[in-house]
C-alpha atoms as a PDB file:
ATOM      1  CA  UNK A   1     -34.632  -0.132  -7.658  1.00  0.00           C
ATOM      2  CA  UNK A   2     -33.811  -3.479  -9.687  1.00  0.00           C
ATOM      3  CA  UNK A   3     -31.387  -5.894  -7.502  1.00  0.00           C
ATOM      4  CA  UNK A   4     -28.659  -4.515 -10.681  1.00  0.00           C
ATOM      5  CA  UNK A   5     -29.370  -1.209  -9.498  1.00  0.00           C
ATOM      6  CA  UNK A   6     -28.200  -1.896  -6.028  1.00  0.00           C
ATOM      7  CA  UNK A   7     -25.213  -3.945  -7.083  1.00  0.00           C
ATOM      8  CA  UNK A   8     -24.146  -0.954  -9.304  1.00  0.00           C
ATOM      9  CA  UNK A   9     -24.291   2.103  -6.285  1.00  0.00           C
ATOM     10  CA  UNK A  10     -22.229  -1.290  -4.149  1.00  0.00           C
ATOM     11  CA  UNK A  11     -20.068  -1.046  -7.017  1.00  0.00           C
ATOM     12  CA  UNK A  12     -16.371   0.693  -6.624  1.00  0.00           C
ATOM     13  CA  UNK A  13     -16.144   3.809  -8.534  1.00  0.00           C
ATOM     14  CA  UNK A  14     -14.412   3.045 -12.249  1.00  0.00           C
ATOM     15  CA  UNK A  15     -10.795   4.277 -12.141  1.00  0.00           C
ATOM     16  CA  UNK A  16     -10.047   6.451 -15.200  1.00  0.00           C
ATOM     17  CA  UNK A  17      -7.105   8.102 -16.557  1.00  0.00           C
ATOM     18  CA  UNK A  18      -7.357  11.357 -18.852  1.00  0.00           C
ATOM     19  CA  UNK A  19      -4.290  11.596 -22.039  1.00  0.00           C
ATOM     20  CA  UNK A  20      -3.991  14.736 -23.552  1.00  0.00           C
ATOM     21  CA  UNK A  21      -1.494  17.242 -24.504  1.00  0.00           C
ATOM     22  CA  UNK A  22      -3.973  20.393 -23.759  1.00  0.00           C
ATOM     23  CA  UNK A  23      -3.562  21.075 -19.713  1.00  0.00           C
ATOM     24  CA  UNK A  24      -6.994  22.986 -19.961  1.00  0.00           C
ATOM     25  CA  UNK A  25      -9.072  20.452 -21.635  1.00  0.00           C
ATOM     26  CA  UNK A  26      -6.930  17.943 -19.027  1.00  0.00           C
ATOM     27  CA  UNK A  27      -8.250  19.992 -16.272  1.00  0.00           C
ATOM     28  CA  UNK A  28     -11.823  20.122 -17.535  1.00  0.00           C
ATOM     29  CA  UNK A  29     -12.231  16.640 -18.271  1.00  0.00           C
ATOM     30  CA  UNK A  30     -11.170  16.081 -14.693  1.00  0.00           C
ATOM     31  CA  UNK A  31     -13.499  18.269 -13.304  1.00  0.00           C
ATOM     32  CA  UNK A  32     -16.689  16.456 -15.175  1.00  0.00           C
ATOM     33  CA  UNK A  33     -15.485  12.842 -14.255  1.00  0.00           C
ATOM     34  CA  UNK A  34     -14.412  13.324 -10.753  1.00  0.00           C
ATOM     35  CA  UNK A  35     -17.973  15.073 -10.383  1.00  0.00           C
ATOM     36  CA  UNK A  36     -19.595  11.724 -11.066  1.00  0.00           C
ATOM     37  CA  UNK A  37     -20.099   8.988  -7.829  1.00  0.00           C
ATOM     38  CA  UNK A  38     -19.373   6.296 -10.183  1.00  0.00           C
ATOM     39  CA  UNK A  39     -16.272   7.550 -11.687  1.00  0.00           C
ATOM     40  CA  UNK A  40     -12.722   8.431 -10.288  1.00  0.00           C
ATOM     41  CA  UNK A  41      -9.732  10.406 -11.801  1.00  0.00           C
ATOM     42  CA  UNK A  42      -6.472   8.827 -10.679  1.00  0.00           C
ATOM     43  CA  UNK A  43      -4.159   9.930 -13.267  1.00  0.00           C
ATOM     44  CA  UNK A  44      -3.198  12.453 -16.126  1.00  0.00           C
ATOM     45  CA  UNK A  45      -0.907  11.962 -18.932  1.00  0.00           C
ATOM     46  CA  UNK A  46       0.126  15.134 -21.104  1.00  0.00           C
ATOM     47  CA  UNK A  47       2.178  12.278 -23.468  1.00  0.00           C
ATOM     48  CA  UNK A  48       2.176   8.726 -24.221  1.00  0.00           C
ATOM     49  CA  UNK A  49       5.522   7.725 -22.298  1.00  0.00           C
ATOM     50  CA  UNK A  50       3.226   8.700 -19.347  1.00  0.00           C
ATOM     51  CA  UNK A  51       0.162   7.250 -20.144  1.00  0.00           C
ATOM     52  CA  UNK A  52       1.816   4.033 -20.539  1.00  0.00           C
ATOM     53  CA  UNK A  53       3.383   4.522 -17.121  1.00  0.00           C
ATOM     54  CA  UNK A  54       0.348   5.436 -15.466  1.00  0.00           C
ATOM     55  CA  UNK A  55      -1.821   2.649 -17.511  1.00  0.00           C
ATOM     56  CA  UNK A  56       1.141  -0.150 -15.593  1.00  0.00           C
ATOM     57  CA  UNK A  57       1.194   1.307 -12.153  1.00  0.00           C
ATOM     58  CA  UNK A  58      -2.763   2.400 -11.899  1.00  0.00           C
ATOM     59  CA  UNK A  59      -4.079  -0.545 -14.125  1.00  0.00           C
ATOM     60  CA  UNK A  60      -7.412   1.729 -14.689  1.00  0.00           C
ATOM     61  CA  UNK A  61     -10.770   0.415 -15.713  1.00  0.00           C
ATOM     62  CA  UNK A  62     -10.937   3.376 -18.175  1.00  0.00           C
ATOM     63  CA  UNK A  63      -8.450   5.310 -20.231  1.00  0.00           C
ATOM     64  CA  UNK A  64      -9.908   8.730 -22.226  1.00  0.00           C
ATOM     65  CA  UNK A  65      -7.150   8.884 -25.024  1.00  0.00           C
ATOM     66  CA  UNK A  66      -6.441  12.120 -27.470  1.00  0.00           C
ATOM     67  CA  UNK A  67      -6.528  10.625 -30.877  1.00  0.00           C
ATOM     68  CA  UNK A  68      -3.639  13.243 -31.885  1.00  0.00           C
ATOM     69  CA  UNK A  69      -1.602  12.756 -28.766  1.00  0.00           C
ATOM     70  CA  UNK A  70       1.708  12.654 -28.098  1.00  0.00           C
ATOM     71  CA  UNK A  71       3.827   9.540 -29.155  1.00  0.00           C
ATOM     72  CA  UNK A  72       0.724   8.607 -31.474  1.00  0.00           C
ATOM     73  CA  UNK A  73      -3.096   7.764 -30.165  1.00  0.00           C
ATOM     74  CA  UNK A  74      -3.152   4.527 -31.910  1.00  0.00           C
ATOM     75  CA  UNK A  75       0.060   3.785 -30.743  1.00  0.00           C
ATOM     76  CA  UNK A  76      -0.322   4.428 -27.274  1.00  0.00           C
ATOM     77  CA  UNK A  77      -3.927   2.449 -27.209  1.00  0.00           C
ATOM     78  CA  UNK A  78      -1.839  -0.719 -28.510  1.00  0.00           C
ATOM     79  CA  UNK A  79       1.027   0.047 -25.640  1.00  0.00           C
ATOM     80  CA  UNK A  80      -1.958   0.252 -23.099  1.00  0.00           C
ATOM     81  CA  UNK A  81      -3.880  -2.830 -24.109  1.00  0.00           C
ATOM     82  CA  UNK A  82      -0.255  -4.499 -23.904  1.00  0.00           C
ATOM     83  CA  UNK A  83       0.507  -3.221 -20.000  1.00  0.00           C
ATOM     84  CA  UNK A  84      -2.949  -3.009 -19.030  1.00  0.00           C
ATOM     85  CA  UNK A  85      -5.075  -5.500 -21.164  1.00  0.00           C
ATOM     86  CA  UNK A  86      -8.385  -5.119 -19.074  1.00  0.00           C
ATOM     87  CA  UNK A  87      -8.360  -1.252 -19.941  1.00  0.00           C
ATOM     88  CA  UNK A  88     -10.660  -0.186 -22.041  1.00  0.00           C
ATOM     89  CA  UNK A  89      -9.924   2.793 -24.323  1.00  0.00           C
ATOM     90  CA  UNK A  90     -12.724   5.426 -25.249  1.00  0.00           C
ATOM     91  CA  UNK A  91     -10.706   7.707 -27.747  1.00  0.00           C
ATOM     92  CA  UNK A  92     -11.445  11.837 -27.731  1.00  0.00           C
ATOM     93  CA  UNK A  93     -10.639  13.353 -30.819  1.00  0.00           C
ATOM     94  CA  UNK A  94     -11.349  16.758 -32.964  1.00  0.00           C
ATOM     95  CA  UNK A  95     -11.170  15.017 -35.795  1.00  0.00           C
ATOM     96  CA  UNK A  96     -14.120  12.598 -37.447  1.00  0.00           C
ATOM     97  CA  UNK A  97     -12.898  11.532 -40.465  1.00  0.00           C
ATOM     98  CA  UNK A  98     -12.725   7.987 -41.444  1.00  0.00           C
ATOM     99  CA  UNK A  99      -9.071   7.357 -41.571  1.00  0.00           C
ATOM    100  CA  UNK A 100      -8.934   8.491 -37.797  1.00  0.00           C
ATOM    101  CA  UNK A 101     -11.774   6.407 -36.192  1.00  0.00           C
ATOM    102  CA  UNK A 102     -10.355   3.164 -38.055  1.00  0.00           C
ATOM    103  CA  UNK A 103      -7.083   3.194 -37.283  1.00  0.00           C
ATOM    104  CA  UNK A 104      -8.205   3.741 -33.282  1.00  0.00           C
ATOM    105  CA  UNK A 105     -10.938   1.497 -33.638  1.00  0.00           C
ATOM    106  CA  UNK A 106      -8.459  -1.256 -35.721  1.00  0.00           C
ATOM    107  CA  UNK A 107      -5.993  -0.170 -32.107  1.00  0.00           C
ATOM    108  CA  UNK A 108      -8.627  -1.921 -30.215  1.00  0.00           C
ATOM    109  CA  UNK A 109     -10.725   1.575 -29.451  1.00  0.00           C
ATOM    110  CA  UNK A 110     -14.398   0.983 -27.179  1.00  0.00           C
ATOM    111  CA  UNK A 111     -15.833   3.936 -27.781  1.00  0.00           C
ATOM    112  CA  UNK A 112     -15.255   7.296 -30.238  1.00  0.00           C
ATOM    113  CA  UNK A 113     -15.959  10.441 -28.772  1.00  0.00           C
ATOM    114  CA  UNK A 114     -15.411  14.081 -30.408  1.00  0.00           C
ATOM    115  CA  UNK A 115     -14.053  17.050 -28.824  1.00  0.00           C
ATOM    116  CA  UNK A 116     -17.529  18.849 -29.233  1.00  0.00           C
ATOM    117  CA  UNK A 117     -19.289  16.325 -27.717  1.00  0.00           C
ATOM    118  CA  UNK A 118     -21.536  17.130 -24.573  1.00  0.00           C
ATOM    119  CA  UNK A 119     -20.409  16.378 -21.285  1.00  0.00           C
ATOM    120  CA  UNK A 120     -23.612  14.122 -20.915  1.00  0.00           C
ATOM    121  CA  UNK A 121     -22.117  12.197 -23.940  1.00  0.00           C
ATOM    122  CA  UNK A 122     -18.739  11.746 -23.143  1.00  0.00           C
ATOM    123  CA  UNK A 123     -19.828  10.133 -19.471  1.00  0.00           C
ATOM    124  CA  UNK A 124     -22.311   7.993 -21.198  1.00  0.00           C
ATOM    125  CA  UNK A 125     -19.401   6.515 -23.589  1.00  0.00           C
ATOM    126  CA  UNK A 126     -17.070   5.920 -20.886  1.00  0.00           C
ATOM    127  CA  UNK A 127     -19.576   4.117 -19.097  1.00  0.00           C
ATOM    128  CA  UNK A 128     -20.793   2.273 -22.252  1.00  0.00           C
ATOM    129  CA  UNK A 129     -17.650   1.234 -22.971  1.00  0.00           C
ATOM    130  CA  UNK A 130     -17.303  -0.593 -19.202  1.00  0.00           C
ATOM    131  CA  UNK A 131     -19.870  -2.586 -19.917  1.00  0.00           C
ATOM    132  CA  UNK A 132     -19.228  -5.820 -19.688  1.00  0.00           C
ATOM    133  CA  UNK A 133     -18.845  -7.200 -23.237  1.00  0.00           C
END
């Protein structure tokens, strides 16, 4: 193992919080990060007026934001970078068209990921996106 390699398993697990509106797909995603060592679940938001809450008090490393969400995905990754500006946002989203991915990635998006994607790809863009930049 590299001397990086060590450092990362010393490493605190990265704090994430989950946004959507769909309690299911909330419950899922929780279920695949909290199953990694490096990666902890310590908040849900079902609309933005929560995730901006929990983004304040929690201050995570990691925020997985529904595009289509509740008081506006765009909006709320502006409100987060705002209250919690070492966040980083990895926005989930069913929808790939252009218009979408600019206006999160113009919001200050890390990472894009789609609603279809594996759970292998998800994990790697959240930890791709807390990479140090």
């Amino acid at each position: 193992m590299t001397a990086a390699g060590v450092h990362d398993c010393a490493r605190s697990p990265l704090r994430v919080i989950l946004c959507d509106d769909n309690v299911m797909l909330l419950e899922i995603l929780s279920e695949v990060v909290q199953a990694q060592p490096d990666l902890e679940v310590v908040g849900t938001a079902r609309d933005g007026e929560q995730a901006l809450r929990l983004a304040h008090r929690q201050r995570p490393d990691l925020v997985v934001l529904d595009v289509r969400f509740p008081g506006g995905g765009p909006t709320i990754a502006r409100g987060i970078a705002r209250c919690s500006p070492a966040s980083r946002v990895v926005a989930f989203s069913a929808y790939d068209d252009k218009g979408s991915v600019e206006q999160m990635k113009s919001a200050g998006v890390f990472e894009y990921v789609l609603k279809g994607a594996s759970n292998r790809e998800l994990l790697a863009a959240l930890r791709r996106a807390a990479e140090p930049r």
